[in-house]
N, C-alpha and C. Protein backbone atom coordinates (compact mmCIF):
# COMPACT_ATOMS: atom_id res chain seq x y z
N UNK A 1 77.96 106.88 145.46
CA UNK A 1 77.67 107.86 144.44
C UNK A 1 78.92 108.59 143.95
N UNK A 2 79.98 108.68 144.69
CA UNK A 2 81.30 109.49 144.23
C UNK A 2 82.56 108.44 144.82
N UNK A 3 83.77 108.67 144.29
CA UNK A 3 84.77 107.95 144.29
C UNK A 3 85.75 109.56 144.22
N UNK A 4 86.36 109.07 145.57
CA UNK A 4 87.30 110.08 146.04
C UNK A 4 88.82 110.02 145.15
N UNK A 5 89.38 110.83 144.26
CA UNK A 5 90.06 110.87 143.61
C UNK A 5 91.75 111.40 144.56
N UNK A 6 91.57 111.84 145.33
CA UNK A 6 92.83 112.83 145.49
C UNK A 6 92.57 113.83 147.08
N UNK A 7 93.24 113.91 148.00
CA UNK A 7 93.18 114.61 149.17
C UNK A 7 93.84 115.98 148.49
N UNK A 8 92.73 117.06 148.52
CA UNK A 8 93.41 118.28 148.12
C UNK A 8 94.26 119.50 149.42
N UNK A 9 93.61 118.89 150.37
CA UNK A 9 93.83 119.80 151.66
C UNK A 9 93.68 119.34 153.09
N UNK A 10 93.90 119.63 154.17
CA UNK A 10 93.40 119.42 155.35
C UNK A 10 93.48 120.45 156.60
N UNK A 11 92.46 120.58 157.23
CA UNK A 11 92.59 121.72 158.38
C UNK A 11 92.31 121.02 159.97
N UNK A 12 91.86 122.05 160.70
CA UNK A 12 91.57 121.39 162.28
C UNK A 12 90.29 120.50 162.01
N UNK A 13 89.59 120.77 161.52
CA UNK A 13 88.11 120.20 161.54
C UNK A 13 87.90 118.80 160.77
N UNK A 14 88.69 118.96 159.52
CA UNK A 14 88.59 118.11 158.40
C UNK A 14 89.37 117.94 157.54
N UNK A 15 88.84 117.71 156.12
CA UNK A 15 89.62 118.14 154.53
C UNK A 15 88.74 118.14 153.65
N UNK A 16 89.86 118.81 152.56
CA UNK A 16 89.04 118.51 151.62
C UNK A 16 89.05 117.56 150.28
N UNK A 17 88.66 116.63 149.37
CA UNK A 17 89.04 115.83 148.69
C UNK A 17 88.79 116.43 147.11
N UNK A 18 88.89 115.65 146.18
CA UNK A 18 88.50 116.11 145.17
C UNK A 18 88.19 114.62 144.44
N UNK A 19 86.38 114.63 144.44
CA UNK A 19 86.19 113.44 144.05
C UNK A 19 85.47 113.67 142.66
N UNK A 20 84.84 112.25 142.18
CA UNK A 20 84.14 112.29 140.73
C UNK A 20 82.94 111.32 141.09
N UNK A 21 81.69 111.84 140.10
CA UNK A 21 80.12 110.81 140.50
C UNK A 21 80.56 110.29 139.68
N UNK A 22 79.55 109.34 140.39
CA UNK A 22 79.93 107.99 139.34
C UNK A 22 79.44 108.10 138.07
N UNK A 23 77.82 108.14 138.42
CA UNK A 23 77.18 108.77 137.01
C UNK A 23 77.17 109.01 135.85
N UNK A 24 78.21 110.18 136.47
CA UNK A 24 78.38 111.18 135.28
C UNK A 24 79.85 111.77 134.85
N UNK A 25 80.73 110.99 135.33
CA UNK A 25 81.91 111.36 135.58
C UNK A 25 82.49 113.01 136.38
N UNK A 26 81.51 113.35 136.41
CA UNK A 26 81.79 115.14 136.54
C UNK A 26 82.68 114.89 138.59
N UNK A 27 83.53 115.96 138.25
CA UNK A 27 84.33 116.22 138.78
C UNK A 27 83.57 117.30 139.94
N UNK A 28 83.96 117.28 141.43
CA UNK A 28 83.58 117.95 142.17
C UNK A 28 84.68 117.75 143.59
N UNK A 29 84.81 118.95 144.36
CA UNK A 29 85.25 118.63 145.16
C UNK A 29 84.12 118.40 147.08
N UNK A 30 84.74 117.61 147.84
CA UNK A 30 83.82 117.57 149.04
C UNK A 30 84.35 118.13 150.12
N UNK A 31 84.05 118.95 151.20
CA UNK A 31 84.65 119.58 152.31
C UNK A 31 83.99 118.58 153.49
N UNK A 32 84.54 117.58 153.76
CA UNK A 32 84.52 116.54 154.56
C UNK A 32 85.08 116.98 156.24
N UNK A 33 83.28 117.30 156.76
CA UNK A 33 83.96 117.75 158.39
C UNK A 33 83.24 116.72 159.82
N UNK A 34 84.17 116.70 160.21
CA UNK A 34 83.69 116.02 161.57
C UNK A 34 83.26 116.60 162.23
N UNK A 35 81.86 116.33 163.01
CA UNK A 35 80.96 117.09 163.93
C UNK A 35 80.83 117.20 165.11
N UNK A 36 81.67 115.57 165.17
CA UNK A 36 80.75 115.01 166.72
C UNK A 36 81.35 115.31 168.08
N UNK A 37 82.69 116.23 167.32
CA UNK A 37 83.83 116.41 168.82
C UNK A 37 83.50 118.48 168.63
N UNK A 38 82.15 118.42 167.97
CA UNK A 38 82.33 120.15 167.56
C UNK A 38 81.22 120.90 169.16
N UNK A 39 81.43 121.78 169.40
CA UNK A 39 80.54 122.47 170.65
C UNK A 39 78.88 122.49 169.93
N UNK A 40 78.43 122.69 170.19
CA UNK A 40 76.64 123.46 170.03
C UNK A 40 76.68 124.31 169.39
N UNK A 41 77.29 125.07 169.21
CA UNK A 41 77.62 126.98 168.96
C UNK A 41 78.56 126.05 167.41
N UNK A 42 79.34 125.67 167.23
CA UNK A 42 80.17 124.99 166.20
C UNK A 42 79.52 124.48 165.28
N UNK A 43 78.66 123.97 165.82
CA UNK A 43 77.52 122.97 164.64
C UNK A 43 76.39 124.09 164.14
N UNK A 44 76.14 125.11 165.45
CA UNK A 44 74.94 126.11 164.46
C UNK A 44 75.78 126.63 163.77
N UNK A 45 77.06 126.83 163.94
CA UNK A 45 78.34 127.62 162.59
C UNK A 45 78.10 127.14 161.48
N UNK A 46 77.89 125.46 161.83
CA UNK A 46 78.13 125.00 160.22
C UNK A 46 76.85 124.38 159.24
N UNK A 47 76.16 124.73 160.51
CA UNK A 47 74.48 124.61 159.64
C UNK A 47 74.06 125.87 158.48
N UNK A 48 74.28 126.92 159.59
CA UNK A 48 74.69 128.27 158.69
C UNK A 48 75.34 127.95 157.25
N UNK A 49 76.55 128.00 157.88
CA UNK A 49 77.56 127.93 156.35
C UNK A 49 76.80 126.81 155.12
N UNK A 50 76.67 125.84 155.49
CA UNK A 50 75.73 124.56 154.55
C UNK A 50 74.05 125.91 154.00
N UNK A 51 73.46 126.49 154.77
CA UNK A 51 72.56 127.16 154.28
C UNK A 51 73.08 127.98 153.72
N UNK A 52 73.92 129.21 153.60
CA UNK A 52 74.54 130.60 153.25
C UNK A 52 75.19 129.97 151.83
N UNK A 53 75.66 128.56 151.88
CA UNK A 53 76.31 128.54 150.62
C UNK A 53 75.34 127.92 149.60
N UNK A 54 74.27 127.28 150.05
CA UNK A 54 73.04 126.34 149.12
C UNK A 54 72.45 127.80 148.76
N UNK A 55 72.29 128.78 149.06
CA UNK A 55 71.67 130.18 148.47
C UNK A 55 72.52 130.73 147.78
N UNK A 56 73.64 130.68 147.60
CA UNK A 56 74.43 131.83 146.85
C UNK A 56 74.60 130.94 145.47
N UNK A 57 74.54 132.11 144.71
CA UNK A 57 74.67 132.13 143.25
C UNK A 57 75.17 133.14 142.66
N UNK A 58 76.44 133.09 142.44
CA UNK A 58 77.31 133.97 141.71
C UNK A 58 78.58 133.33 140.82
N UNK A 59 79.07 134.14 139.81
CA UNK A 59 79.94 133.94 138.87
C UNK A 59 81.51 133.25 139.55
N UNK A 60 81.54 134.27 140.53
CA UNK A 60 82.84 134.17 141.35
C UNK A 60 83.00 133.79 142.48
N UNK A 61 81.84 132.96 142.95
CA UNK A 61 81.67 132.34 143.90
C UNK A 61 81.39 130.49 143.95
N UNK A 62 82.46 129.91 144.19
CA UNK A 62 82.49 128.52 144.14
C UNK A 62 80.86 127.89 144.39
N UNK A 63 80.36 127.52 143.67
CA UNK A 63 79.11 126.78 143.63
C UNK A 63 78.64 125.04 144.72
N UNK A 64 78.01 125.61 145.47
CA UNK A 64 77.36 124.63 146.51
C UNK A 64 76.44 123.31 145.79
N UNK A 65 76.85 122.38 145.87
CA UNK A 65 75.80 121.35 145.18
C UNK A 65 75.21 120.21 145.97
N UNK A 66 75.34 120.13 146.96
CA UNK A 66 74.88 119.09 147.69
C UNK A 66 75.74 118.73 149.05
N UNK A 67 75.31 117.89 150.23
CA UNK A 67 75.46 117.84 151.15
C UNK A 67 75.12 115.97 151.70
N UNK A 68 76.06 115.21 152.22
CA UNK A 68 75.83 113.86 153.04
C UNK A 68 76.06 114.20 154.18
N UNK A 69 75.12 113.82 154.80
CA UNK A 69 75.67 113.06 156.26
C UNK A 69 75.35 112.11 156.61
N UNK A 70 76.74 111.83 157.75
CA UNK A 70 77.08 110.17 158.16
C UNK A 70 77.00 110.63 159.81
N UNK A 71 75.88 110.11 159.59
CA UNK A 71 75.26 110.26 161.49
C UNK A 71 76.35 109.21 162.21
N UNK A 72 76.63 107.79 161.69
CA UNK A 72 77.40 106.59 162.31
C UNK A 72 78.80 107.57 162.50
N UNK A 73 79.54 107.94 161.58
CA UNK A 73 80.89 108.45 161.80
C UNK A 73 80.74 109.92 162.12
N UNK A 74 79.73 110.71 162.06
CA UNK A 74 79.35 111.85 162.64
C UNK A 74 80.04 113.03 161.32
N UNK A 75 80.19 112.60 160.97
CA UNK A 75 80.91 113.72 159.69
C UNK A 75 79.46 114.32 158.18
N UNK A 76 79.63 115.54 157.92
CA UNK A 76 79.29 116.18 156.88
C UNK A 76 80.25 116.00 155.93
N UNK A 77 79.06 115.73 154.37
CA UNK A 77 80.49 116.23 153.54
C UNK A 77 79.69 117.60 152.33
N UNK A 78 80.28 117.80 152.33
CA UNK A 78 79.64 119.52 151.71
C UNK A 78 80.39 119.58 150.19
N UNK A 79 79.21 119.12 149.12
CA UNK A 79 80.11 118.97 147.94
C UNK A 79 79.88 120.21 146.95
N UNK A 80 81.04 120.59 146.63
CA UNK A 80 80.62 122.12 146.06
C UNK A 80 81.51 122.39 144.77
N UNK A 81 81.68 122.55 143.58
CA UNK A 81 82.38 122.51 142.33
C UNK A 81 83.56 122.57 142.83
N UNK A 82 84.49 122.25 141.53
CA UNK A 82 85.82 122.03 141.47
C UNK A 82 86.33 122.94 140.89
N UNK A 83 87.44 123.55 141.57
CA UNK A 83 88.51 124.46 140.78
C UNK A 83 89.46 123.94 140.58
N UNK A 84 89.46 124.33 138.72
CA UNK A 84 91.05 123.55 138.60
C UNK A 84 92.04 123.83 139.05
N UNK A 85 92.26 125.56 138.98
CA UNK A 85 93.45 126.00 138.94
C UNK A 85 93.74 126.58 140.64
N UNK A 86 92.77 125.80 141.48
CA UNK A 86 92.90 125.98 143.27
C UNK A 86 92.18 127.19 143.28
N UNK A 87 92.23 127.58 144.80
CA UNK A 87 91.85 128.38 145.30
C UNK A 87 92.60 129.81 145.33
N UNK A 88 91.98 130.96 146.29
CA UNK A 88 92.91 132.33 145.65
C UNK A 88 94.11 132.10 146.48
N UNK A 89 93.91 131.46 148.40
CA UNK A 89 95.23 131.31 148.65
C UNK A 89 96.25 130.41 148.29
N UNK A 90 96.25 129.47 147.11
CA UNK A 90 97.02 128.92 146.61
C UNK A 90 97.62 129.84 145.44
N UNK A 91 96.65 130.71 144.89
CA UNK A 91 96.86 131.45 143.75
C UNK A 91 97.81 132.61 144.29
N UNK A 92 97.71 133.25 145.57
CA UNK A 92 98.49 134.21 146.19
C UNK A 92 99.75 133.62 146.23
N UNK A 93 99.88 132.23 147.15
CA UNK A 93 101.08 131.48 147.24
C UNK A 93 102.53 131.27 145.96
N UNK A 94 101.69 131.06 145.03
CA UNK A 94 102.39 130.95 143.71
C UNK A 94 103.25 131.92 143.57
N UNK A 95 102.40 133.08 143.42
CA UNK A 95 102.82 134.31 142.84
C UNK A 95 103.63 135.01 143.93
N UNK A 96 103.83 134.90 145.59
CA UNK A 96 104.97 135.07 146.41
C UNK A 96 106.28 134.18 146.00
N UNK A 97 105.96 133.00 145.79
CA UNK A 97 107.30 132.08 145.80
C UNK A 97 107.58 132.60 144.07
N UNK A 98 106.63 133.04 142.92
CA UNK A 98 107.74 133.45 142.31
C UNK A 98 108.24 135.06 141.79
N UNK A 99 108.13 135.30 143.39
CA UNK A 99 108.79 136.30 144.00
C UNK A 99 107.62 137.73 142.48
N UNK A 100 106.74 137.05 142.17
CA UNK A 100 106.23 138.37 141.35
C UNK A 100 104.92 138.95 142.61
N UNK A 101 105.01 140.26 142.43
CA UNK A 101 103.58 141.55 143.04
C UNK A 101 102.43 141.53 142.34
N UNK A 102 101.39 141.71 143.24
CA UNK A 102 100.17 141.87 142.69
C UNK A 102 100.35 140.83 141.82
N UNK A 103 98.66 141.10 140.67
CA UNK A 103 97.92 139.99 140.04
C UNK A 103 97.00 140.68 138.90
N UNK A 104 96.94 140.22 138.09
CA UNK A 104 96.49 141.53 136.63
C UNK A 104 95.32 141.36 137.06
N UNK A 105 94.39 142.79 136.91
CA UNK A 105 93.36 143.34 137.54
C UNK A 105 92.20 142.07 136.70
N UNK A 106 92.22 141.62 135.32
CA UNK A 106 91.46 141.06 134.84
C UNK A 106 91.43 139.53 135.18
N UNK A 107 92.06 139.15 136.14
CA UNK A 107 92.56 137.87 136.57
C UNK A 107 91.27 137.59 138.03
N UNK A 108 91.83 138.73 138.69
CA UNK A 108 90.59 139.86 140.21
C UNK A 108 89.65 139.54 139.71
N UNK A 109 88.87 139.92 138.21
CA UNK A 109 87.53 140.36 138.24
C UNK A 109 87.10 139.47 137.19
């Protein structure tokens, strides 16, 4: 159903990619996590988070759209819209390395 375009990130658990449906061409990214090496207490973490984010609906809040799992390789992938212009700690990052403060209040809100 999607064709993985690009590795945008990676942490302890996983990464994240930035793929496209086939469909429809539309662009989305997936938070691709491995489960099967996670505790009991780790997995109700991330059952949570998969529920907390399929409910939220807001302007400024990255949008939840769907969810696979791969019982054989034990991994979730948690597919949730695409930001073009990254995330805020990439957006913080920028604006340290070019050495500018703060961030125009209408940028925030």
């Amino acid at each position: 159903d999607y064709d993985v375009i690009s590795t945008i990130g990676a942490g302890s658990y996983g990464c994240c990619k930035k793929i496209q449906r086939r469909r429809d061409g539309k662009i989305f990214v997936w938070k691709e996590l491995v489960y099967g090496e996670m505790t009991e207490q780790e997995k109700m973490l991330l059952v949570s988070e998969v529920n907390v984010l399929r409910e939220l609906r807001h302007p400024h809040i990255v949008r939840y759209h769907d969810r696979i799992i791969d019982r054989h390789t034990a991994t979730i992938y948690i597919i949730m819209e695409y930001c073009e212009g990254g995330d805020l700690a990439k957006k913080i990052d920028r604006k340290k390395k070019q050495k500018k403060s703060g961030m125009d209040e209408a940028f925030v809100w």
